[in-house]
Protein backbone atom coordinates (compact mmCIF):
# COMPACT_ATOMS: atom_id res chain seq x y z
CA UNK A 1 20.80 19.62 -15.14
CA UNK A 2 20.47 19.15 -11.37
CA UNK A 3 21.42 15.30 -10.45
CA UNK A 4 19.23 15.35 -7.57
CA UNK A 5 15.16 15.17 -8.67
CA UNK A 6 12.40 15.64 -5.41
CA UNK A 7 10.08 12.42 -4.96
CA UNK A 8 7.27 12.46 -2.70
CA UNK A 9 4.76 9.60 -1.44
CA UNK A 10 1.89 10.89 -0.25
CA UNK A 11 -0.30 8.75 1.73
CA UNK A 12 -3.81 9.16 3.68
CA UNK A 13 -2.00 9.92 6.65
CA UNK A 14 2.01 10.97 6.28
CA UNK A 15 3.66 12.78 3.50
CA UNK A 16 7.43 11.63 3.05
CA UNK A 17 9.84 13.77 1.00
CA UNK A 18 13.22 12.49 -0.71
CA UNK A 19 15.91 13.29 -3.12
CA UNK A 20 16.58 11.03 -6.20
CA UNK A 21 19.92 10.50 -6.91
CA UNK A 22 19.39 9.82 -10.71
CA UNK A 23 22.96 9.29 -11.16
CA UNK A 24 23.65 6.83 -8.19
CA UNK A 25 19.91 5.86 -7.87
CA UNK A 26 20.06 6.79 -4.02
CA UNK A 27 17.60 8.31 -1.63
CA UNK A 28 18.57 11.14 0.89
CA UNK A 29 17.13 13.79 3.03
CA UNK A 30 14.10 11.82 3.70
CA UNK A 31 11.30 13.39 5.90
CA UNK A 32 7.80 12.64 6.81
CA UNK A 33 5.20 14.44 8.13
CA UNK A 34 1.50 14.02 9.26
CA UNK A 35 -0.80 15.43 7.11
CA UNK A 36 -3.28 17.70 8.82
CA UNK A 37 -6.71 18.81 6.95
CA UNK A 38 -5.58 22.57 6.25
CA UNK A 39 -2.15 21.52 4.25
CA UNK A 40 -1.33 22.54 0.92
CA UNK A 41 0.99 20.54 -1.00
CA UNK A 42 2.88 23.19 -2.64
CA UNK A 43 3.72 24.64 0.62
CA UNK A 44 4.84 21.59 2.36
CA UNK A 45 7.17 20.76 -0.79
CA UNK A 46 8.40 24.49 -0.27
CA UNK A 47 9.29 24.03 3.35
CA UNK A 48 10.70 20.71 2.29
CA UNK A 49 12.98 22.19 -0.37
CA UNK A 50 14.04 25.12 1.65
CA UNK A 51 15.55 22.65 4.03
CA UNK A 52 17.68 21.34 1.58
CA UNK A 53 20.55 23.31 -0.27
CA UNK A 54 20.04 22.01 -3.61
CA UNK A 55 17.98 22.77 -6.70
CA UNK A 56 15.91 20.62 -8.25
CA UNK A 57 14.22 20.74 -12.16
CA UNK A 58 12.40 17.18 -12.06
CA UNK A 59 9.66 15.95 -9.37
CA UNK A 60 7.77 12.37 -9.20
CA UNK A 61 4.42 12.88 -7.03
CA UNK A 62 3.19 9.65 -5.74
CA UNK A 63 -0.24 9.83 -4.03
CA UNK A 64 -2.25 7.71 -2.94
CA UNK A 65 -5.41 8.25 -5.06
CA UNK A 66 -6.65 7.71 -9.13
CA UNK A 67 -4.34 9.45 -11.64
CA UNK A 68 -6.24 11.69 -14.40
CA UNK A 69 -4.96 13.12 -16.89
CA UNK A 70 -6.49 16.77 -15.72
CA UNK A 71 -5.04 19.04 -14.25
CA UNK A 72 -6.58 18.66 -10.62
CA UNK A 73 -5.13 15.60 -8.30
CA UNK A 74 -7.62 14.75 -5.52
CA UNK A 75 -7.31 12.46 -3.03
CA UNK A 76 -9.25 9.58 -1.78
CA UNK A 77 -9.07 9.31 1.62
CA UNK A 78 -7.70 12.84 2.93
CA UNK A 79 -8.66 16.71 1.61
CA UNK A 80 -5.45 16.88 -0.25
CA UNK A 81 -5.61 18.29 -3.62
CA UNK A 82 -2.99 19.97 -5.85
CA UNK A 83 -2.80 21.56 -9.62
CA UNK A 84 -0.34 20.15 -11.80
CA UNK A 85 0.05 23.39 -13.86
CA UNK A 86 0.75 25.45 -10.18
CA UNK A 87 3.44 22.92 -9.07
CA UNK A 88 5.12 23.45 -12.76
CA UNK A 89 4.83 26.93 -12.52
CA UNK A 90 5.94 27.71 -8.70
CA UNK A 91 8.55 25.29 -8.61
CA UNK A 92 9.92 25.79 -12.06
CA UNK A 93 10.14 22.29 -13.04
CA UNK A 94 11.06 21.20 -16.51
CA UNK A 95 9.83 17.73 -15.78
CA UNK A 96 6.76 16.43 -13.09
CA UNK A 97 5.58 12.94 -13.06
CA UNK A 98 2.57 12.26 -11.17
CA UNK A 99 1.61 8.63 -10.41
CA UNK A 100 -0.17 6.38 -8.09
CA UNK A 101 1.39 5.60 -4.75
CA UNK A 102 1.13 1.83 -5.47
CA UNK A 103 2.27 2.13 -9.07
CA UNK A 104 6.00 3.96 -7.28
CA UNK A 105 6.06 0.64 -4.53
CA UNK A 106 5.71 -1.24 -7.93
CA UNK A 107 8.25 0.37 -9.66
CA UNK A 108 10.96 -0.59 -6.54
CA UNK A 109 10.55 -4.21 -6.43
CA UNK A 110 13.07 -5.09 -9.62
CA UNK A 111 15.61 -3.02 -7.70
CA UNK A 112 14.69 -4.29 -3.71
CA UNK A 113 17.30 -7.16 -2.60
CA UNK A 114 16.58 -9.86 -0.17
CA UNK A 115 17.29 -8.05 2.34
CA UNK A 116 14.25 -5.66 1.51
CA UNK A 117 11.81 -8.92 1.99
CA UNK A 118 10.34 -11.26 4.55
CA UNK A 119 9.36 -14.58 2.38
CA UNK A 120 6.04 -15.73 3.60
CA UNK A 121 5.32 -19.23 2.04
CA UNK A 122 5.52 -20.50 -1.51
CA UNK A 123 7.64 -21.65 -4.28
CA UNK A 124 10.46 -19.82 -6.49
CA UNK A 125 9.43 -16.41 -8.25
CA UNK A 126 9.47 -17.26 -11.77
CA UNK A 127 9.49 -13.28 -13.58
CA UNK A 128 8.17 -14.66 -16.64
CA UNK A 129 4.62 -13.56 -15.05
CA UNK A 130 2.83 -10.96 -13.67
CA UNK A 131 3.33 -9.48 -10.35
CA UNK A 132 0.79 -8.28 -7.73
CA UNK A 133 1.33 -5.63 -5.06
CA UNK A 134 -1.27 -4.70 -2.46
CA UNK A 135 -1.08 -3.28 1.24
CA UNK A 136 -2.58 -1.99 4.34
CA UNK A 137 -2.29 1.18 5.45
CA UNK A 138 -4.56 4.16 5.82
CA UNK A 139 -6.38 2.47 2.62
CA UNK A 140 -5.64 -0.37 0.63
CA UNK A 141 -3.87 0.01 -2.50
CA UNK A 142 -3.36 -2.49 -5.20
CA UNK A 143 -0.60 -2.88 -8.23
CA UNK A 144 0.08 -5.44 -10.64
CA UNK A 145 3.83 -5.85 -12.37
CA UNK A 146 4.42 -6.98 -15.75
CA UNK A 147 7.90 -7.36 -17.77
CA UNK A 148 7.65 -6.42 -21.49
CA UNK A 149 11.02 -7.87 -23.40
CA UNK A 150 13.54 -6.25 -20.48
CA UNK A 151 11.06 -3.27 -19.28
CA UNK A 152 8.50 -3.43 -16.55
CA UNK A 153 5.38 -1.64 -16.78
CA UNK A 154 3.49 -1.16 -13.77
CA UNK A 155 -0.67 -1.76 -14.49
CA UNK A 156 -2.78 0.92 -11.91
CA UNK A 157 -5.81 0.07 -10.58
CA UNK A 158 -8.68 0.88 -7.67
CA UNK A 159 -8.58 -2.88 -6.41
CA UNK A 160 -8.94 -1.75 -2.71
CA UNK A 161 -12.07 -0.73 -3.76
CA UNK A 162 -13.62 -3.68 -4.82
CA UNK A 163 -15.69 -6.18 -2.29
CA UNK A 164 -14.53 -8.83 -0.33
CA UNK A 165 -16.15 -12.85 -0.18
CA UNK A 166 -17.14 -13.60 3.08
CA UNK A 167 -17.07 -17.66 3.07
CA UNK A 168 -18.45 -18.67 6.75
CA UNK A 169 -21.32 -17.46 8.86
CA UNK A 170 -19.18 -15.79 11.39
CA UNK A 171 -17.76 -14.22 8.40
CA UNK A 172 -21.09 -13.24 6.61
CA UNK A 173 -22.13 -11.67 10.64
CA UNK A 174 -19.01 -9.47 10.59
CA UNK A 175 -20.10 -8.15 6.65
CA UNK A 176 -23.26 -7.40 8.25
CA UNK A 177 -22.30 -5.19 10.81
CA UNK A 178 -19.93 -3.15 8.61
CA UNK A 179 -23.24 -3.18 5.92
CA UNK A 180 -25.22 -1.48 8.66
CA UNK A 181 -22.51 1.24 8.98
CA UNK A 182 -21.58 1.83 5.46
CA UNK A 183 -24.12 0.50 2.91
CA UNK A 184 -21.48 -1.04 0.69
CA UNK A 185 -18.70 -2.68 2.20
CA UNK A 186 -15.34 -2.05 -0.01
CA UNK A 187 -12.32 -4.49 0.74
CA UNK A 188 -10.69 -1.15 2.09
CA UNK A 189 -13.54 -1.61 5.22
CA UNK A 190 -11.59 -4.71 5.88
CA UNK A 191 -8.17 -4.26 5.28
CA UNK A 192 -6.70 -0.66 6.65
CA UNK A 193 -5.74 0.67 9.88
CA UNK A 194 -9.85 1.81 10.10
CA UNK A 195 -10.41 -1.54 9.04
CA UNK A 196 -9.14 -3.19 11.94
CA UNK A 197 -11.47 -1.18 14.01
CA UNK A 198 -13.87 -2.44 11.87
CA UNK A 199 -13.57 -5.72 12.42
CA UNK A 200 -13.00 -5.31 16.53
CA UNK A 201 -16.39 -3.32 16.74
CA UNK A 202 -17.93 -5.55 14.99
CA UNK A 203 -16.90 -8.64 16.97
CA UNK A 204 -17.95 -6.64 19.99
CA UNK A 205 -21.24 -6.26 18.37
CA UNK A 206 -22.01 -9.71 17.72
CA UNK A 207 -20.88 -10.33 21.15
CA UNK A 208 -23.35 -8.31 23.00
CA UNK A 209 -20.68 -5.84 23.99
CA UNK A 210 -20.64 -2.35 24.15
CA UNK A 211 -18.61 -0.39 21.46
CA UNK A 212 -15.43 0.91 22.38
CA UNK A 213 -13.63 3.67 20.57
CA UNK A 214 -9.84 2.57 20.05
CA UNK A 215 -7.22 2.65 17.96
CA UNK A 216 -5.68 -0.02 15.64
CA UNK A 217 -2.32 0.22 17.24
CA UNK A 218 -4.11 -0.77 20.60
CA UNK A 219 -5.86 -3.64 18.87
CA UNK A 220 -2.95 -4.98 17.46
CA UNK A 221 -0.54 -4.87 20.70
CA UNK A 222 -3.44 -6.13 22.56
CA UNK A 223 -3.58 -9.34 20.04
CA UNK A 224 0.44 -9.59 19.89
CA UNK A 225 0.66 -9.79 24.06
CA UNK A 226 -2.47 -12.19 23.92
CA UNK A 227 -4.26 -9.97 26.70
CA UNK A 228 -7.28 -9.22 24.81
CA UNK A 229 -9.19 -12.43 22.82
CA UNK A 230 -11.49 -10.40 20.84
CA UNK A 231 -7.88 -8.01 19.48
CA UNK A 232 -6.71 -11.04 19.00
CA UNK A 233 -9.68 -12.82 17.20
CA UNK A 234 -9.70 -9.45 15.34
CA UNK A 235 -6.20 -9.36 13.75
CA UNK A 236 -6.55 -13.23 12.84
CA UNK A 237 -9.56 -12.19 11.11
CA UNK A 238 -7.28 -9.45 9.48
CA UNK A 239 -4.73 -11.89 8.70
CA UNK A 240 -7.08 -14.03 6.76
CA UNK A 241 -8.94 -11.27 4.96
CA UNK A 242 -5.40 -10.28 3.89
CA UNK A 243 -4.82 -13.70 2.36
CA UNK A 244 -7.78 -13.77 0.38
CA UNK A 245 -7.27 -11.18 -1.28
CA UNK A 246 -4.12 -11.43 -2.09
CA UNK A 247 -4.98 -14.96 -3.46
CA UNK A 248 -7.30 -13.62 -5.15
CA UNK A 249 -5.31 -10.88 -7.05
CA UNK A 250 -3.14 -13.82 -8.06
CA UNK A 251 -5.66 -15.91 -9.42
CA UNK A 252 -6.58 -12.51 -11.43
CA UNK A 253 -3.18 -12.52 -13.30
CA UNK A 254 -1.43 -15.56 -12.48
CA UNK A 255 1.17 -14.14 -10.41
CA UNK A 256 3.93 -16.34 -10.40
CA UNK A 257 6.44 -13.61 -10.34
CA UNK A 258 5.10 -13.01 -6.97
CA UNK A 259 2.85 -11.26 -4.59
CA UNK A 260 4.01 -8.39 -2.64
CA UNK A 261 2.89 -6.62 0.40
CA UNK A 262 3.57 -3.45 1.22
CA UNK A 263 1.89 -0.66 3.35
CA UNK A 264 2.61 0.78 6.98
CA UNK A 265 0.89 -2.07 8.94
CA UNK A 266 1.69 -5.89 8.26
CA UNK A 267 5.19 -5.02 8.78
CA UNK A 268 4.75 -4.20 12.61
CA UNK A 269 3.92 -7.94 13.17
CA UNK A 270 5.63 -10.02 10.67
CA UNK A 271 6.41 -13.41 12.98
CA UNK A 272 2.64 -12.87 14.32
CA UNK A 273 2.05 -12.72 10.69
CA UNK A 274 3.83 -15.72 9.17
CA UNK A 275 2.20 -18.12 11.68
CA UNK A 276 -1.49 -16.74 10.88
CA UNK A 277 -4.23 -18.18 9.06
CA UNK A 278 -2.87 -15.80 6.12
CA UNK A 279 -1.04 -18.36 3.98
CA UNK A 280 -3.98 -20.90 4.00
CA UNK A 281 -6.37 -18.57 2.90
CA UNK A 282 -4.42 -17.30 0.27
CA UNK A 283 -4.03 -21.00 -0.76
CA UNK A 284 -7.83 -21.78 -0.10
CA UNK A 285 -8.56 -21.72 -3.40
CA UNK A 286 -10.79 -24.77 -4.64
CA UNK A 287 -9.92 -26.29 -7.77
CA UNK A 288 -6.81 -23.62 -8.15
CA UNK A 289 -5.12 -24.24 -5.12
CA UNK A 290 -2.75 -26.33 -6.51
CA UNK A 291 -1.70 -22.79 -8.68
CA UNK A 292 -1.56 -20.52 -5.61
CA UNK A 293 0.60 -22.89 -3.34
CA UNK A 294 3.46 -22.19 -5.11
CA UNK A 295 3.34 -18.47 -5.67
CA UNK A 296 5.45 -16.92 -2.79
CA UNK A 297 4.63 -14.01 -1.10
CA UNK A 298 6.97 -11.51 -0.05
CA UNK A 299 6.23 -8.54 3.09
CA UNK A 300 8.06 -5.34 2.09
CA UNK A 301 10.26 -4.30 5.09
CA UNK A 302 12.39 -1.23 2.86
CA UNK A 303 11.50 1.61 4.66
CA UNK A 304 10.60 3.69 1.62
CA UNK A 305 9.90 1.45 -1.36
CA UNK A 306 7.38 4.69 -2.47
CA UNK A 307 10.03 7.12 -2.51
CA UNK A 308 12.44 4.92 -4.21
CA UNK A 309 10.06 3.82 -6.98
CA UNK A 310 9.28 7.13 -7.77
CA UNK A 311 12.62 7.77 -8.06
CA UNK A 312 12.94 4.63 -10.66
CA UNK A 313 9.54 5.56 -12.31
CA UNK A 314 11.24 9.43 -13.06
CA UNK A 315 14.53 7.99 -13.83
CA UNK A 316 13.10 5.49 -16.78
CA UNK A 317 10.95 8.29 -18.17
CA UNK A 318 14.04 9.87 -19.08
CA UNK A 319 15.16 7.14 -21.27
């Protein structure tokens, strides 16, 4: 049996490609790519694989949409789609795992060091209780962690899906405007790369501005070099959105093992982020606030806590 097993962590907007060390539990030959409307996922992990002199028997596909237990794998927020039965077949695998993107970055926090974190508030982790994992990226995905006797088991979910409490009136005026695009306005609206344009239009909006088509990136360096007070207004607004949620996952399972963020975005500004209104709304909890106070959130900053997961998720499946 090969030692080295492909892992992949497909995402809304890049695909990234690995090998698994199962015997070392090590990463190498890691590429991403942008994923383009016309690719298929077979051929990119063919053109991946003939890159690399080494065979492979085993995959872990983490992608960034629901797992079913059909055959067909869809995604949510790209045209990706894949057969499980083809990738068997073409790539004569003994072994393929398929699994949600969120449930691999869940899989790689036992095994991520300190130096894999940025602490952002709260007490001590106590891993007697659940875990939560969210993050911002193309979507918003959502994990909770929970340790049975000495294994973890990683509970999937949709939560990026769900809505979002608006608690002001210059809260419930930015819902509006994102109700008059979309109908129903998901947490994802709020809390993505899109969803920071979101929230910039529709302060523009409720300014009497005109909209302007731009790009999160701009937003965000706009807010950072304090050159723009609407960007900046805008990734405040972010920053607080991102705390009640998290808060409010939580609350949900009584996370004292921790809360984790991960995804492609908070990352980029973590001292903007630390000094943000995030850690008082995720504390802004009434009557409970005294529980979420001390639950200590960490920001991801491994570069590929997907790949590596996947890797761990594969490698305990053999046991």
């Amino acid at each position: 049996m090969s030692k080295y097993a492909l892992v992949t962590d497909i995402g809304g907007t890049n695909a990234r490609f690995a090998l698994y060390n199962l015997d070392s539990n090590e990463l190498s030959a890691i590429t991403k790519i942008l994923i383009s409307k016309d690719d298929v996922l077979l051929n990119l992990i063919k053109t991946y694989l003939a890159s690399q002199s080494v065979t492979i028997e085993m995959a872990c596909i983490a992608i960034a949409c629901p797992i079913n237990e059909g055959d067909l794998i869809e995604m949510t927020n790209n045209n990706l789609s894949f057969s499980r039965s083809e990738l068997i077949r073409e790539l004569s695998l003994t072994k393929l795992e398929v699994i949600n993107d969120f449930t691999a970055v869940s899989y790689s926090i036992p095994r991520l060091s300190s130096n894999d974190v940025v602490k952002v508030g709260g007490g001590e982790a106590n891993l007697n209780y659940p875990i939560a994992i969210y993050g911002a990226g193309t979507g918003l995905g959502v994990s909770h962690l929970i340790k049975l006797n000495e294994h973890w088991l990683s509970l999937s979910g949709e939560g990026g899906h769900t809505e979002l409490p608006m608690i002001n009136e210059e809260e419930d005026r930015i819902l509006q405007q994102l109700r008059n695009k979309f109908g129903r306005v998901s947490s994802e609206r709020f809390l993505s790369g899109n969803g920071i344009v979101n929230i910039y239009q529709a302060l523009l909006q409720i300014n009497n501005q005109p909209i302007e088509n731009i790009t999160p990136d701009i937003i965000v360096n706009k807010a950072l070099s304090n050159s723009c007070p609407l960007c900046l207004a805008t990734l405040n607004y972010f920053c607080t959105f991102m705390g009640r949620f998290g808060g409010n996952l939580a609350l949900t399972l009584n996370t004292q093992g921790g809360v984790y963020i991960a995804g492609g975005i908070v990352p980029r500004f973590i001292e903007f982020f630390k000094s943000s209104p995030f850690r008082e709304a995720f504390e802004h909890k009434g009557r409970m606030s005294f529980l979420v106070k001390k639950i200590p959130v960490y920001v991801i900053t491994h570069k590929d806590p997907g790949l590596f997961g996947a890797g761990v998720y594969l490698q305990n499946s053999l046991k």
